[in-house]
Protein backbone atom coordinates (compact mmCIF):
# COMPACT_ATOMS: atom_id res chain seq x y z
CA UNK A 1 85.45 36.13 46.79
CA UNK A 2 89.00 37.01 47.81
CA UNK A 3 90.68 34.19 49.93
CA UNK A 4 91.69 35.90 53.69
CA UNK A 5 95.33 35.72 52.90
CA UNK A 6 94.95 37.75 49.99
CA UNK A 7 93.07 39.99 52.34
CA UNK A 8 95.68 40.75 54.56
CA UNK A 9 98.36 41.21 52.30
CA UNK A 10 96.62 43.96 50.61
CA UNK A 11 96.03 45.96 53.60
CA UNK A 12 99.25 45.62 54.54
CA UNK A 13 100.35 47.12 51.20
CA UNK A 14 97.57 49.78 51.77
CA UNK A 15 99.13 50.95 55.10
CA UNK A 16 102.64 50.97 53.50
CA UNK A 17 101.84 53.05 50.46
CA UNK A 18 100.98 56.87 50.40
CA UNK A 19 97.78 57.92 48.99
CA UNK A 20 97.45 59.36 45.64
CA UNK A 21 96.31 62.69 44.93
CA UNK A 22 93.33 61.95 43.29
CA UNK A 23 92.11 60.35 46.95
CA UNK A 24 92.56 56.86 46.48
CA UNK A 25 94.79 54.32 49.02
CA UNK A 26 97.88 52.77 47.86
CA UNK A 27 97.96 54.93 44.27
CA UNK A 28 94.57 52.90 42.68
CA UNK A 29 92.90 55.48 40.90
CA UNK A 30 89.54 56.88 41.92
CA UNK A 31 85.94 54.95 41.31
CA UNK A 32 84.74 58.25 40.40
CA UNK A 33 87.34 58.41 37.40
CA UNK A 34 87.39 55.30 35.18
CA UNK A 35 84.93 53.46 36.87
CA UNK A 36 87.65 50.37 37.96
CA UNK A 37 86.42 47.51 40.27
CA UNK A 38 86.43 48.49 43.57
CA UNK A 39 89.05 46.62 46.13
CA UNK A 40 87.30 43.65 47.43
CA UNK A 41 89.46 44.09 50.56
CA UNK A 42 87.34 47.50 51.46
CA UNK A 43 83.15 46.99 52.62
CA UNK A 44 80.58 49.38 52.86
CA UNK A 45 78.90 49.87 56.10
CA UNK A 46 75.60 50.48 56.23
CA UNK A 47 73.92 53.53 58.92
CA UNK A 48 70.26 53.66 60.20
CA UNK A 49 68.25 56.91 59.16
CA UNK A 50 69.41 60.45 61.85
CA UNK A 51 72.72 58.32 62.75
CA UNK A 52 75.55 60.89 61.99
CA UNK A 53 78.63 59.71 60.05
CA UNK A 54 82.13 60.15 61.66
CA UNK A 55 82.90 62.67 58.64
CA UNK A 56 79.80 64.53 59.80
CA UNK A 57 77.85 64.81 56.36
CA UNK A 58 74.60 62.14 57.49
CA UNK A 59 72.27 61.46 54.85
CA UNK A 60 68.68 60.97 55.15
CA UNK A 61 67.93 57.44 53.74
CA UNK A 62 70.99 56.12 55.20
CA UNK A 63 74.59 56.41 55.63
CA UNK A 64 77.50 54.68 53.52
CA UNK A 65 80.62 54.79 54.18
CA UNK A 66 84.17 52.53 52.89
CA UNK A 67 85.40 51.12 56.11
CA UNK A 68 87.93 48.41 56.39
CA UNK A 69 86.48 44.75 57.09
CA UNK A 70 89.34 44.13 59.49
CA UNK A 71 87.39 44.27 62.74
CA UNK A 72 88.35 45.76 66.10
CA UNK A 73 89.69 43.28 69.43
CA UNK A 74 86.76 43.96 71.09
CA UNK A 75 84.97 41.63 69.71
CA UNK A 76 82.70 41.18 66.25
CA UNK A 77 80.53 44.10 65.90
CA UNK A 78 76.33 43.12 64.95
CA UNK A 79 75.90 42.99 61.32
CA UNK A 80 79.44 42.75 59.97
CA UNK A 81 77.91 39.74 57.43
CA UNK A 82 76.44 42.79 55.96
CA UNK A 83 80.74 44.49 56.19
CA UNK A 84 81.38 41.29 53.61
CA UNK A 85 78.44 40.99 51.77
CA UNK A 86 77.87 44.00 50.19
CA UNK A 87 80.63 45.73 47.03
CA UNK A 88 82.74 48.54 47.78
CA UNK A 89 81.48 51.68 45.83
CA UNK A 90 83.69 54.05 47.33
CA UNK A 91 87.85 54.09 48.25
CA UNK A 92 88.10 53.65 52.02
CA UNK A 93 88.47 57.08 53.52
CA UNK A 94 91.34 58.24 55.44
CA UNK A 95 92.00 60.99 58.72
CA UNK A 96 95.14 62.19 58.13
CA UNK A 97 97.62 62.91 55.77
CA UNK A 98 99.25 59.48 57.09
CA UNK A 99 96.64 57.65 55.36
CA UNK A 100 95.33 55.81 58.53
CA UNK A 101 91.82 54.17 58.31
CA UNK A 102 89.22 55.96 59.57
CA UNK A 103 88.26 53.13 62.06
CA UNK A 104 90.63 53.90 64.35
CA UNK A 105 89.47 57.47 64.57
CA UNK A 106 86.12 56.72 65.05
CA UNK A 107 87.45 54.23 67.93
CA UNK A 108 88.67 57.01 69.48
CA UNK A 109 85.85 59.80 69.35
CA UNK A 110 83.39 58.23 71.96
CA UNK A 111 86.29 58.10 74.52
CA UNK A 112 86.51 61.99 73.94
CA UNK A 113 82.66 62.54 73.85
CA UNK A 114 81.96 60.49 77.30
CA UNK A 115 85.00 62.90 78.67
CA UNK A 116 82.81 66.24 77.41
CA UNK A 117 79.32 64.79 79.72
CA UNK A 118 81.37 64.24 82.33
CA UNK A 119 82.18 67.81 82.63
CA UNK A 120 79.21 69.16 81.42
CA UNK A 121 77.34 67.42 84.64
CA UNK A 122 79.95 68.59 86.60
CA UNK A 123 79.00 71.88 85.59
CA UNK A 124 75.54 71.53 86.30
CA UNK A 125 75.79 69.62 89.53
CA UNK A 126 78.27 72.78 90.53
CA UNK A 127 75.10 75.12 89.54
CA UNK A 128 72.98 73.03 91.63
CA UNK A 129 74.61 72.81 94.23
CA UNK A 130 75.45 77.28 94.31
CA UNK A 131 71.70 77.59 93.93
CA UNK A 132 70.77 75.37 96.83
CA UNK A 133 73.34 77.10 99.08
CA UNK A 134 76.11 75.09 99.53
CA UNK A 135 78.35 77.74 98.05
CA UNK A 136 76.81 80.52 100.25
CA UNK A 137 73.45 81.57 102.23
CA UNK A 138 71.08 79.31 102.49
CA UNK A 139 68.58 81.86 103.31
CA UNK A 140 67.58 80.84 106.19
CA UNK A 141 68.02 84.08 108.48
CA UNK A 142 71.86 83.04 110.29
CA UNK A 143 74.49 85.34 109.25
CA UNK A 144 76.17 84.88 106.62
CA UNK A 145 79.91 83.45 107.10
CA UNK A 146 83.15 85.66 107.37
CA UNK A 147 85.06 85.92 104.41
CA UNK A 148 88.23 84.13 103.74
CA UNK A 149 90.29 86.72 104.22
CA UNK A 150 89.58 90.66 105.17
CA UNK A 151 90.62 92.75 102.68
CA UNK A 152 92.71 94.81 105.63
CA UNK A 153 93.10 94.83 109.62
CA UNK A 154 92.83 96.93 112.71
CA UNK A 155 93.81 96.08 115.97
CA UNK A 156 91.12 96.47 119.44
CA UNK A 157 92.47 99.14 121.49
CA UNK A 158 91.41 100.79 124.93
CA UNK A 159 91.29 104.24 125.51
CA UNK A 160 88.93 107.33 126.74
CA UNK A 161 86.30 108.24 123.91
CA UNK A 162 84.61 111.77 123.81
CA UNK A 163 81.24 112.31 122.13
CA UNK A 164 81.19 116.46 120.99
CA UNK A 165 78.92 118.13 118.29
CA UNK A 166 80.03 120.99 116.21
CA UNK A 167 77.62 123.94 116.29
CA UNK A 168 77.46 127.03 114.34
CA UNK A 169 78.49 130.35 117.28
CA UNK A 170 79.30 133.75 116.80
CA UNK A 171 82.12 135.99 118.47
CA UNK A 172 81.15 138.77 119.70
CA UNK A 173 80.48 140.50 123.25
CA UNK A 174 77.45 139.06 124.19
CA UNK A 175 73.77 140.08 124.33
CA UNK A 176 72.73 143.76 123.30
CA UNK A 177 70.37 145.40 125.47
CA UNK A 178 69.16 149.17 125.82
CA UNK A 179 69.59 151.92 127.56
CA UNK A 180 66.54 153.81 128.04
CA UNK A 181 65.84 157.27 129.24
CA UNK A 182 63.82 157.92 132.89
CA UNK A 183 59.99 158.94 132.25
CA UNK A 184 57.68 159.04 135.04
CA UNK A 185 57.26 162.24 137.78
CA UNK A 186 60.33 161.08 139.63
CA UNK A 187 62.23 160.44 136.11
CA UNK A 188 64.46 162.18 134.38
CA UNK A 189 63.89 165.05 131.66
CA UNK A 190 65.69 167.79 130.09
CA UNK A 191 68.86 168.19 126.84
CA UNK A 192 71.44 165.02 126.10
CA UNK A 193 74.38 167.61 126.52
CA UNK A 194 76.98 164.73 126.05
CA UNK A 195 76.83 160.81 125.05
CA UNK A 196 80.10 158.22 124.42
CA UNK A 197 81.37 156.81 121.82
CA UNK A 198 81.12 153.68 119.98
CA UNK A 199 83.34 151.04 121.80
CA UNK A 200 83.59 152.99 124.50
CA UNK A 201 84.11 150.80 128.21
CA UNK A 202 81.87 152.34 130.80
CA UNK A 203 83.09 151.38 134.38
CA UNK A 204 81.35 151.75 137.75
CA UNK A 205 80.93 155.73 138.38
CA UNK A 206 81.41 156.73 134.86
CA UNK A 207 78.98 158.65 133.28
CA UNK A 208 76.62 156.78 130.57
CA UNK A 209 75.43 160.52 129.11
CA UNK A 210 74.41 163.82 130.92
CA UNK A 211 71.84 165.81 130.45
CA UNK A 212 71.97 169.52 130.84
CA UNK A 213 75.69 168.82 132.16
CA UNK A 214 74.28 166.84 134.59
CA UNK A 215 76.74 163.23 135.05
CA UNK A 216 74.10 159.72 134.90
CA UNK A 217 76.65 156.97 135.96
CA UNK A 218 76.74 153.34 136.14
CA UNK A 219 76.43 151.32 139.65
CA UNK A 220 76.25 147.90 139.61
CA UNK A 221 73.49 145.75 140.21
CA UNK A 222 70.71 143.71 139.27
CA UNK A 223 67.28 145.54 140.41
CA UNK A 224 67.04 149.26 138.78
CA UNK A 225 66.24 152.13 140.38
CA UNK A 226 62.17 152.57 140.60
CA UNK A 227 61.68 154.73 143.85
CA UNK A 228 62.97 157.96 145.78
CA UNK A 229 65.40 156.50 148.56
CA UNK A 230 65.71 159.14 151.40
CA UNK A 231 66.72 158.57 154.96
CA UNK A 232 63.84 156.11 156.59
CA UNK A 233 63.87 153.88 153.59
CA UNK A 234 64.55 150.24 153.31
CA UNK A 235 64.97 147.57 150.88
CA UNK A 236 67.21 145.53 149.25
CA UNK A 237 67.73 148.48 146.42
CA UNK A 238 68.97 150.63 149.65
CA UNK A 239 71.88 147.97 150.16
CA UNK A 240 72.75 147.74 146.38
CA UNK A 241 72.58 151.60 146.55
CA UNK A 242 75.24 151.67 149.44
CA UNK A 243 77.56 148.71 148.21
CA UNK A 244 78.13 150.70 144.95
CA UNK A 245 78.74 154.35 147.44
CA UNK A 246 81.27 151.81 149.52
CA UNK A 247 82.91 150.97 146.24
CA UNK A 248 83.40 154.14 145.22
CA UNK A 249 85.40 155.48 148.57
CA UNK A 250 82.35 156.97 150.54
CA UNK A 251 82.10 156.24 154.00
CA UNK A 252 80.01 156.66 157.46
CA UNK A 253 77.42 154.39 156.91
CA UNK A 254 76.78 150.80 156.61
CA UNK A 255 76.29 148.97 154.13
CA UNK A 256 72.82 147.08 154.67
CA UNK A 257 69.11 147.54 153.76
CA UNK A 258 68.43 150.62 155.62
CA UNK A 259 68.88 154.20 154.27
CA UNK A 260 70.33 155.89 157.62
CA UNK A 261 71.91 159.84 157.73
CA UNK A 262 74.74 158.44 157.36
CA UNK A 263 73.80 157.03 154.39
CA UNK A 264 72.43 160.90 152.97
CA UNK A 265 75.20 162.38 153.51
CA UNK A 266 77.74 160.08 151.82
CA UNK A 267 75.01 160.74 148.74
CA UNK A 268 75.29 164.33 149.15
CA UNK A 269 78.81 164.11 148.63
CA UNK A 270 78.42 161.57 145.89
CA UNK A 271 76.10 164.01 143.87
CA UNK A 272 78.91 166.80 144.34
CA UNK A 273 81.06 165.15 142.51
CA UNK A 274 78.96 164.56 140.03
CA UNK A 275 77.72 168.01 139.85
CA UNK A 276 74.44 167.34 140.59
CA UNK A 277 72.22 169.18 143.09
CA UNK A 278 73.25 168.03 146.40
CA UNK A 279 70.08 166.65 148.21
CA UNK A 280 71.13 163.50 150.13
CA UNK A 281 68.18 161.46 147.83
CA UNK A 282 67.99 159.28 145.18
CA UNK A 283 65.88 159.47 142.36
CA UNK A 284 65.45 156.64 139.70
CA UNK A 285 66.89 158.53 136.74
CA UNK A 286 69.81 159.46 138.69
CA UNK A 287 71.84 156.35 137.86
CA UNK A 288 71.95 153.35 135.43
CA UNK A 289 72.49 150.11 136.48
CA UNK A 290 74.21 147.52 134.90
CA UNK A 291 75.42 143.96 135.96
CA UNK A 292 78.95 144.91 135.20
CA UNK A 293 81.83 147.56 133.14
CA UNK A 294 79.71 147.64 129.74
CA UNK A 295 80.70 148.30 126.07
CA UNK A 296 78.90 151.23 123.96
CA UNK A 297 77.92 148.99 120.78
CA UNK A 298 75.53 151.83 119.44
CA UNK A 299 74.98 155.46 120.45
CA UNK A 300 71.17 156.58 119.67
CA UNK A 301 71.02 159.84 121.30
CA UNK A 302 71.90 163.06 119.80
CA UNK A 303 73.70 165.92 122.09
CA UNK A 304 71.29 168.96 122.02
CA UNK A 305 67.94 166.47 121.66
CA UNK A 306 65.53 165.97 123.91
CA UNK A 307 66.09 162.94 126.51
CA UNK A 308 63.77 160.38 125.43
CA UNK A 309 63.89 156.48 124.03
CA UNK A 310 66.96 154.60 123.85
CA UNK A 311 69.84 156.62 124.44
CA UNK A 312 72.31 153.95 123.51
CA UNK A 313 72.99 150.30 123.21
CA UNK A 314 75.62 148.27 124.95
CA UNK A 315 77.25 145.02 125.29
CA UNK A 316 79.50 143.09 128.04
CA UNK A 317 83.32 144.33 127.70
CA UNK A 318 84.35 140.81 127.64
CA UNK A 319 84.37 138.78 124.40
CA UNK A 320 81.99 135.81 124.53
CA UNK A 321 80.96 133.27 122.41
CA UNK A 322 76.98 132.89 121.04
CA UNK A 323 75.63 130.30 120.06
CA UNK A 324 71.46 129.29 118.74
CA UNK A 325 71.82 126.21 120.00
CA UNK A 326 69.51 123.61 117.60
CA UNK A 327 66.92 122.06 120.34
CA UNK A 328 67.54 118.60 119.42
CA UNK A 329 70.92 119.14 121.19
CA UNK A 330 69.89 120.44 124.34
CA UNK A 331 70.88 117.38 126.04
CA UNK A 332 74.35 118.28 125.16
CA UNK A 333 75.07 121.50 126.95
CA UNK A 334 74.47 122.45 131.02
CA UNK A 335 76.34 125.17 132.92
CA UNK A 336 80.00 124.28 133.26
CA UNK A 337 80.06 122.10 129.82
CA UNK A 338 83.44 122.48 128.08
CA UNK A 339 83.71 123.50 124.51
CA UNK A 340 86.74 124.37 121.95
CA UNK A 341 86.08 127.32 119.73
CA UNK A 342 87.94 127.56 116.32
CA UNK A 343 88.86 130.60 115.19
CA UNK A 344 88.47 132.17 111.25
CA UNK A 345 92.85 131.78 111.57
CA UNK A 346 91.98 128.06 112.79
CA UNK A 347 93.25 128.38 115.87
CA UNK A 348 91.64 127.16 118.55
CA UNK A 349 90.53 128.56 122.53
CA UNK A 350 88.71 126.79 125.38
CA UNK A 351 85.60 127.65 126.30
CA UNK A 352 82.95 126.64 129.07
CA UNK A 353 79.08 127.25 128.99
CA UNK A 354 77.98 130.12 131.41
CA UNK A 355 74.90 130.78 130.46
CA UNK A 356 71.55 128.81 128.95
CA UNK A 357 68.43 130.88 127.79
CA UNK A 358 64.65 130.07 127.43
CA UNK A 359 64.47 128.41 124.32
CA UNK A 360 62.74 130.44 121.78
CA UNK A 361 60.75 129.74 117.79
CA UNK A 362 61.97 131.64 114.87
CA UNK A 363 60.60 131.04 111.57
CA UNK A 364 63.36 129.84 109.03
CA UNK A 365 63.55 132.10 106.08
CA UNK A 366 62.17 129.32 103.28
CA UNK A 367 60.19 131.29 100.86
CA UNK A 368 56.36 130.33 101.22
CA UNK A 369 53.80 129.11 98.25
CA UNK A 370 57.02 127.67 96.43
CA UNK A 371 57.53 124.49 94.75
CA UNK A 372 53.96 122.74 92.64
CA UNK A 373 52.70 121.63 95.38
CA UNK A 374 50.26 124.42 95.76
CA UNK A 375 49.55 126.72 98.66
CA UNK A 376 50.71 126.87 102.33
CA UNK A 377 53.43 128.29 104.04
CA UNK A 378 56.76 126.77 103.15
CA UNK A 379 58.76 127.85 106.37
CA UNK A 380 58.15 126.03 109.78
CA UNK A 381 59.16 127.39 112.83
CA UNK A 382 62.56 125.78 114.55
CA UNK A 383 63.49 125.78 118.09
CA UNK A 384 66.65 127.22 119.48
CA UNK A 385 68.12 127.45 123.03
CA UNK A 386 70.31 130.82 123.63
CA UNK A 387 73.86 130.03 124.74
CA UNK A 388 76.68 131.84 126.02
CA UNK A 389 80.28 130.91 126.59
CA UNK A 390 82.89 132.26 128.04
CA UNK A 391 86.35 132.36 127.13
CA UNK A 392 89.09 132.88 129.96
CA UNK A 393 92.43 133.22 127.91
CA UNK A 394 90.87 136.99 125.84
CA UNK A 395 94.23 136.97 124.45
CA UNK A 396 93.84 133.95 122.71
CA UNK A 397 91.35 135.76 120.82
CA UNK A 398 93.69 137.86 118.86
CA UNK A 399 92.45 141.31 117.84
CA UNK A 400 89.11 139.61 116.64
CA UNK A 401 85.58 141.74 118.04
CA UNK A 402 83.32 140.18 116.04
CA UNK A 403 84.02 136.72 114.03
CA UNK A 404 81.93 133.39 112.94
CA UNK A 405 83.67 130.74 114.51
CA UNK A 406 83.00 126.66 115.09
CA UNK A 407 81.79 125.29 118.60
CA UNK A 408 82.54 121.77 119.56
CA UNK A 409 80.90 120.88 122.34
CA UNK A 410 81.94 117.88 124.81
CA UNK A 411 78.81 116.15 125.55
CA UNK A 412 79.93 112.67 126.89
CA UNK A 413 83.71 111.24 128.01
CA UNK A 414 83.92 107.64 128.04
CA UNK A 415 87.61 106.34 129.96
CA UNK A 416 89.45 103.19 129.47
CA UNK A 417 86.80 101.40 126.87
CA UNK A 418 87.68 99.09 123.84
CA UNK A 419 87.32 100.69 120.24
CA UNK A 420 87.22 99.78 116.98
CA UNK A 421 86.67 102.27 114.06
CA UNK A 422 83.45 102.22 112.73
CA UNK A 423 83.27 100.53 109.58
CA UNK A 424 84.64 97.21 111.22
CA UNK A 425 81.24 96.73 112.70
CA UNK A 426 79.38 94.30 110.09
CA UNK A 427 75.21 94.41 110.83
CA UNK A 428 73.79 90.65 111.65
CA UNK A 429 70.64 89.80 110.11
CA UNK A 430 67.91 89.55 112.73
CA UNK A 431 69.86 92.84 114.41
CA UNK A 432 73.00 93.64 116.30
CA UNK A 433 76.90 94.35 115.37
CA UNK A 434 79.10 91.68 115.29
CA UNK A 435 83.20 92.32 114.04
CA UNK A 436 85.20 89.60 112.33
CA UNK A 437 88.19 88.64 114.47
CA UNK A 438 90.95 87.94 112.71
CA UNK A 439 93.29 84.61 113.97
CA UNK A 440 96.85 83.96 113.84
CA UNK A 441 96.92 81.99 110.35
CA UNK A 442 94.74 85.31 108.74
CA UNK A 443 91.74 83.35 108.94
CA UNK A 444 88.71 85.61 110.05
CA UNK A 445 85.82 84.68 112.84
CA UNK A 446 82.62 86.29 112.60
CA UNK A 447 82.27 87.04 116.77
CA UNK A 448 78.84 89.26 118.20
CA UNK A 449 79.58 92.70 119.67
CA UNK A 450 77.61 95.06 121.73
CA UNK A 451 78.18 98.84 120.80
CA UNK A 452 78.36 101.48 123.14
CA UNK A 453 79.08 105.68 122.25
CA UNK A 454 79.67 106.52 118.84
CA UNK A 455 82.22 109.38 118.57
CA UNK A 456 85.52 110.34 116.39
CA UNK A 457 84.42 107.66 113.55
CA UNK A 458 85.01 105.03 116.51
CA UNK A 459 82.57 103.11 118.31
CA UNK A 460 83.08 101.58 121.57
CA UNK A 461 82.99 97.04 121.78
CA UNK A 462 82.34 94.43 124.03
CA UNK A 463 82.33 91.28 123.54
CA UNK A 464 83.15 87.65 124.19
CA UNK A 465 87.53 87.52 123.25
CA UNK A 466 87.24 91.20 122.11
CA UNK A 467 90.74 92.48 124.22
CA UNK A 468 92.98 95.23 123.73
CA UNK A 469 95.30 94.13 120.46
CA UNK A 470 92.73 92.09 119.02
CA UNK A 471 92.74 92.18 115.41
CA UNK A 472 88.98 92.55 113.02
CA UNK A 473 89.06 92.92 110.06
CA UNK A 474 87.92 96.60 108.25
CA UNK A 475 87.17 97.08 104.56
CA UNK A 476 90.43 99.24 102.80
């Protein structure tokens, strides 16, 4: 056996010299080439079966590997008799190209390997911990925490809110009725000698048509003629009868519900005029009456044919607005409602609601028995409620007659609340709004809202600290 000074100095020669190429330390040549004695200053170390070598190629019946006998400060490792014991077969291997012993490398590996659990149950505590909430929700129904920081901001700000729906409405002048020829004994009969023209404005006097040259004209009113009126009668058709004769510049009667002589002969002067047969009575096909000056929108009668059926059709001279108002929104409109009407040009008019129909059912024109559905009638009847509006500035109207225009209606006018657009609201779980209100270091505070009117992509706020200028957060 080689004395312990001997063993020293030869491994201090072996960390002096470089290795040789063929692998072994301090230029000795390899076992594996002429089969020298091995350096009694190296030991073999011997490894349990499944225990990996520091090179990484483990063997199955056990693990040797050249190791220096020198052993580490931390004390003499269990079974290093065996270090001494048994012969060197192979040259002590080396990490580096600095030909360092491969002890201290394998001193150093489970000082790296202890560092890699550490992390790796870092990691999974970190997992843990996300899945049992403390990185978010915990599921539990509360709602969930603002974010850090909004992605952008809006300030709270007070002003008057209008809720208005846009409606389909048409331009035009108004509803279309008929104008019928007399029948009955005390009705008219005879030739249409003369009829107007389309377009044509028919005013109080004028004549509608004649028949055998005969002048029919327009009074105003609102109850048609359907007796003979002769001195003696009375009604409230006698008093329409002498407010249109007053209008017209006849005189020596009064004007209330009894038919005097007076009242005969201003008609027998009337009927003059008209060339008519002067007899002081009035018939019901002498006149037409109309609610106001109308517009001829469709002449039906021919000049030389009989008078019977519609002789024309006419409108209101004023242009008006129409509109089939949806029944869902009947809340929205009542006499005296304001509305803004845009215009084909996009310009834009004021308009107010005058008058509000009987709502009526029209079937929609969806094609029945379609689809694979099978049978049945596809259409289904919808519900609309007439409306009228009237425009006061005509000249804003331009030289349109007849246009499809858009109808926003003012349905509600809210003054002096606190707004927010819409999509700062953020729904709480459980129901309810709630805004996040953003502080002066950016930091956002999740703060419960009650909403009022919707309108204009705003929504109106109250809350606890909600204030004009306050700033919520709103997604960009």
């Amino acid at each position: 056996m080689t004395a312990p000074d001997e063993t020293r100095e030869r491994e201090h020669e072996a960390d002096t010299e470089a290795p040789h190429p063929s692998g072994d330390v301090a230029g000795r040549p390899s076992p594996a080439g002429n089969g020298a004695a091995p350096d009694p200053s190296v030991a073999l170390e011997l490894r349990q079966p499944d225990e990996v070598s520091p090179s990484g190629k483990g063997k199955a019946n056990g693990d040797l590997e050249a190791r220096s006998t020198t052993a580490p400060d931390t004390g003499t490792r269990p079974g290093a008799e065996l270090d001494t014991a048994v012969p060197q077969t192979a040259p002590a291997r080396t990490d580096g190209d600095d030909g360092a012993p491969a002890t201290a490398s394998r001193r150093r590996r489970p000082l790296r390997t202890a560092g890699l659990v550490v992390l790796a149950i870092a990691v999974v505590a970190g997992a843990g911990a996300a899945s049992a909430g403390v990185l978010g929700g915990d599921g539990s129904g509360t709602d969930v925490s603002a974010p850090d920081a909004p992605p952008g901001t809006t300030e709270v700000k007070r002003t008057t809110l209008t809720r208005s729906q846009t409606v389909d409405g048409t331009l035009g002048h108004g509803d279309v009725t008929a104008v019928q020829a007399p029948s009955g004994p005390q009705g008219g009969s005879g030739v249409v000698t003369w009829v107007p023209s389309d377009g044509d404005v028919i005013k109080r006097g004028d004549a509608v048509y004649r028949v055998a040259e005969q002048q029919v004209p327009l009074l105003y009113g609102s109850i048609p003629l359907y007796r003979q009126m002769q001195d003696g009668t009375e009604g409230v058709d006698v008093r329409m009868l002498e407010k249109n004769l007053a209008a017209l510049g006849y005189t020596g009667f009064t004007v209330d519900d009894e038919y005097t002589a007076g009242t005969a002969d201003a008609v027998r002067e009337w009927q003059d005029d008209l060339g008519r047969e002067e007899t002081g009575t009035v018939r019901p096909g002498d006149a037409v009456i109309a609610d106001g000056a109308r517009r001829v929108a469709d002449v039906r009668a021919v000049p030389g044919a009989p008078l019977t059926g519609a002789v024309l059709t006419w409108t209101g001279t004023e242009r008006v607005v129409s509109v089939d108002l949806e029944a869902q929104y009947e809340d929205l409109v009542h006499k005296g409602t304001k509305a803004t009407v845009t215009l084909p040009d996009d310009t834009t008019v004021q308009a107010e609601v005058t008058e509000i129909g009987t709502p009526t059912t029209g079937q929609d024109d969806t094609p029945s028995g379609g689809g694979s559905g099978g049978g049945g009638s596809g259409g289904s009847d919808k519900a609309t409620l007439p409306v009228e509006l009237k425009v006061a500035d005509q000249k804003k109207l331009g030289s349109y007659q007849a246009a499809a225009v858009d109808v926003s209606l003012k349905a509600e006018t809210r003054e002096n609340v606190l707004v927010v657009p819409i999509n700062a609201l953020v729904a709480r779980q459980g129901g309810g709004y709630a805004v996040d209100v953003v502080g002066p270091d950016g930091t956002p505070r999740r703060t419960p809202v009650e909403v009022g009117m919707f309108a204009d992509s705003m929504v109106e706020i109250t809350g606890k600290g909600i204030e004009d200028g306050t700033v919520v957060g709103v997604p960009k």
